[in-house]
C-alpha atoms as a PDB file:
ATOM      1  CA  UNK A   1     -77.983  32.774  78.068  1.00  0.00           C
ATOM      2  CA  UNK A   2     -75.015  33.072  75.562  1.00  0.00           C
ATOM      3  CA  UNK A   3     -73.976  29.759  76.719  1.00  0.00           C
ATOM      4  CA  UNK A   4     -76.970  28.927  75.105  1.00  0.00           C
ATOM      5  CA  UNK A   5     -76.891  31.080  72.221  1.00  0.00           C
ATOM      6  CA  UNK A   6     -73.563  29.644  71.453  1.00  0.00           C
ATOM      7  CA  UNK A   7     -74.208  26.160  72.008  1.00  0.00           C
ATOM      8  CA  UNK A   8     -77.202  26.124  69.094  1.00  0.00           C
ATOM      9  CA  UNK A   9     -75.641  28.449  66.770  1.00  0.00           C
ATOM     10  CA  UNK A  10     -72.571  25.927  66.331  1.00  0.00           C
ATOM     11  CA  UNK A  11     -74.758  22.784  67.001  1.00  0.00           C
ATOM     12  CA  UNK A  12     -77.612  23.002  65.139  1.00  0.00           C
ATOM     13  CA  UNK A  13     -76.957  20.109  62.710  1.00  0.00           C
ATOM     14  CA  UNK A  14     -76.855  18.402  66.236  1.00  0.00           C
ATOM     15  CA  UNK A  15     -79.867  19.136  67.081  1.00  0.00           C
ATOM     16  CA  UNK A  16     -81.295  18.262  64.020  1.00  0.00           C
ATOM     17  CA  UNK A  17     -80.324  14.405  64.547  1.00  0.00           C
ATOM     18  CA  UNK A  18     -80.904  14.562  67.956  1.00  0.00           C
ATOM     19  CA  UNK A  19     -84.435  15.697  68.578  1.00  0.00           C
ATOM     20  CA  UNK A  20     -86.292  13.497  66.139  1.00  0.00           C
ATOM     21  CA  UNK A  21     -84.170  10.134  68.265  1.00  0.00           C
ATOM     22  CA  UNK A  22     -85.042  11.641  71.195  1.00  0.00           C
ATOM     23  CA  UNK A  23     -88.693  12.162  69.927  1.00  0.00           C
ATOM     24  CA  UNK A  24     -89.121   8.458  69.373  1.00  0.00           C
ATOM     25  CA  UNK A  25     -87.120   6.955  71.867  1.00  0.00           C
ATOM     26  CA  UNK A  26     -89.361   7.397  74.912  1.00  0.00           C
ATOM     27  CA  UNK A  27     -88.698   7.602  77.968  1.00  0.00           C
ATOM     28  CA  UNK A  28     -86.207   4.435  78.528  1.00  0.00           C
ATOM     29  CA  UNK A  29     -84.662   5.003  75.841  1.00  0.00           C
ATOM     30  CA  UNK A  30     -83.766   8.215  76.931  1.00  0.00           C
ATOM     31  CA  UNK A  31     -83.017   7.078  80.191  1.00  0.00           C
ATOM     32  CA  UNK A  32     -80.414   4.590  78.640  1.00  0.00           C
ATOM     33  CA  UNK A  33     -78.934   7.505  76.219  1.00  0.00           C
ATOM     34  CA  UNK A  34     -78.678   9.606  79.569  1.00  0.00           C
ATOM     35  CA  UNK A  35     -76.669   7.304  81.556  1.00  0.00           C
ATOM     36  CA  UNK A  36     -74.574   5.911  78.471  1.00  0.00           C
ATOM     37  CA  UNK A  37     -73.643  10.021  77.741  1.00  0.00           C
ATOM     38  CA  UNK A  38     -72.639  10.279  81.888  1.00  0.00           C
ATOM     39  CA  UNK A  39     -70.722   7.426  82.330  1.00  0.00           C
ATOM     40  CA  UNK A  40     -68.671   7.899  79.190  1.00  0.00           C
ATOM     41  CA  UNK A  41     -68.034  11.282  79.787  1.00  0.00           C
ATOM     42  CA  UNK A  42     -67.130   9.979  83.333  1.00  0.00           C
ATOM     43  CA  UNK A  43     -64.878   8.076  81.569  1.00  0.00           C
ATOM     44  CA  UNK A  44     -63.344  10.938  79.593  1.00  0.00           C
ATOM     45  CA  UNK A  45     -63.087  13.212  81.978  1.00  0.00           C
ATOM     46  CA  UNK A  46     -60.644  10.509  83.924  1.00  0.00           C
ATOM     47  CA  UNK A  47     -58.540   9.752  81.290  1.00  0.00           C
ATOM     48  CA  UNK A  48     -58.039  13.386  80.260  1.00  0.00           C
ATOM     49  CA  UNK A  49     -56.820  13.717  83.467  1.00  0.00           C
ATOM     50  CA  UNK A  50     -54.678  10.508  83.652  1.00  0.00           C
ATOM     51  CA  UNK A  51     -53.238  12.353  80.669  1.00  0.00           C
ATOM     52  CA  UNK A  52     -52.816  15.295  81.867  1.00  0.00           C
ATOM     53  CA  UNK A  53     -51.192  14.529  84.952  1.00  0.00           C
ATOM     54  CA  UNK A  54     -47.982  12.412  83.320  1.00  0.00           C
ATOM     55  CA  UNK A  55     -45.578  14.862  82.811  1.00  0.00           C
ATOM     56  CA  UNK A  56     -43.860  13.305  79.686  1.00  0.00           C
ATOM     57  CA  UNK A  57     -47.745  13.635  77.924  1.00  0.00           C
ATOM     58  CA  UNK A  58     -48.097  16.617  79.221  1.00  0.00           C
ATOM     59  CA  UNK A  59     -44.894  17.952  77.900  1.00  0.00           C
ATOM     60  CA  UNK A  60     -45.802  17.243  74.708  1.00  0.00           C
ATOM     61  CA  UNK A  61     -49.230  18.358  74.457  1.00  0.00           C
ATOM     62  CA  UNK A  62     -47.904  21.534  75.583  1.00  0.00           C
ATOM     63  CA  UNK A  63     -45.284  21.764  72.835  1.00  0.00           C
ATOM     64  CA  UNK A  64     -47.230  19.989  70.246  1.00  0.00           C
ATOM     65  CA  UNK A  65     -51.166  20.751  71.500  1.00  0.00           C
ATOM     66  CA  UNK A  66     -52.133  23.478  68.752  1.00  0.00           C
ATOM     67  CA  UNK A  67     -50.653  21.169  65.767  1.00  0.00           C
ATOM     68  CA  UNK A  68     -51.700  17.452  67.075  1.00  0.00           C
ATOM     69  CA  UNK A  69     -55.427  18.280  67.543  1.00  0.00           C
ATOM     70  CA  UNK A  70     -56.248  19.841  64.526  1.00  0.00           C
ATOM     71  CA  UNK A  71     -54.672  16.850  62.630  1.00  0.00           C
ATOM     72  CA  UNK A  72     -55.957  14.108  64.832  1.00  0.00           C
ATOM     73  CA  UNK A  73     -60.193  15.579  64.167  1.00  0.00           C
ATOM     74  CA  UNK A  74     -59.019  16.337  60.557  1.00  0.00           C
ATOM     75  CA  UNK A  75     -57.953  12.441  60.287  1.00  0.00           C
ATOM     76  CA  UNK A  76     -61.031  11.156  62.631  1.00  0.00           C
ATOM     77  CA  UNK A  77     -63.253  13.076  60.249  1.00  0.00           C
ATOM     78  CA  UNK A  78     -61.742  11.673  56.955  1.00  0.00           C
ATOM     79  CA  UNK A  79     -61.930   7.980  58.655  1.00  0.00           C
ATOM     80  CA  UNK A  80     -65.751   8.383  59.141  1.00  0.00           C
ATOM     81  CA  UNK A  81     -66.369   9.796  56.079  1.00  0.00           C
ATOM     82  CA  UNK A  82     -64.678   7.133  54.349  1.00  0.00           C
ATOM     83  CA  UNK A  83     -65.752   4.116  56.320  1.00  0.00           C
ATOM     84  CA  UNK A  84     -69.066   5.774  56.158  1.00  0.00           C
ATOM     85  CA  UNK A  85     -68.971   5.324  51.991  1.00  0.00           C
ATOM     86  CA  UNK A  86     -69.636   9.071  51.653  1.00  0.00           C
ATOM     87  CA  UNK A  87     -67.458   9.110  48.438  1.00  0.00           C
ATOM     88  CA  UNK A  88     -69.010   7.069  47.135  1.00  0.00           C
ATOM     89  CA  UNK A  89     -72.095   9.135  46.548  1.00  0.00           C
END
């Protein structure tokens, strides 16, 4: 149940997009978002792994992990928002 707790209290602008799409996509559409969201994660899940299991990547996630992903989601976010125009506003 905390899982739960936890997953809503830091997703709920998530859930705000996702319901109303879900709402209207129906029932293939949800199929199609369903097996999209598996095999990409699928996909995910085996690189991470491919990753994980080179030991020169490895090595330097290990040294490096706790700088490298806070920069690479700060720069991901700053690409969307600027591709996205949201300066611009």
């Amino acid at each position: 149940m905390e899982v739960v707790v936890l997953t809503v209290a830091k997703g709920g602008d998530n859930i705000g997009v996702y319901v109303p799409v879900f709402a209207t996509a129906g029932l293939g559409g949800v199929s199609a978002y369903v097996v999209v969201f598996l095999v990409l994660l699928a996909v995910w899940c085996c690189a991470g792994r491919f990753l994980a299991t080179r030991p020169a990547v490895a090595e330097v996630f290990s040294r490096w992990g706790d700088l490298l992903l806070p920069v690479v989601l700060i720069a991901i976010g700053l690409f969307l928002l600027i591709e996205s125009g949201a300066f611009g506003l």
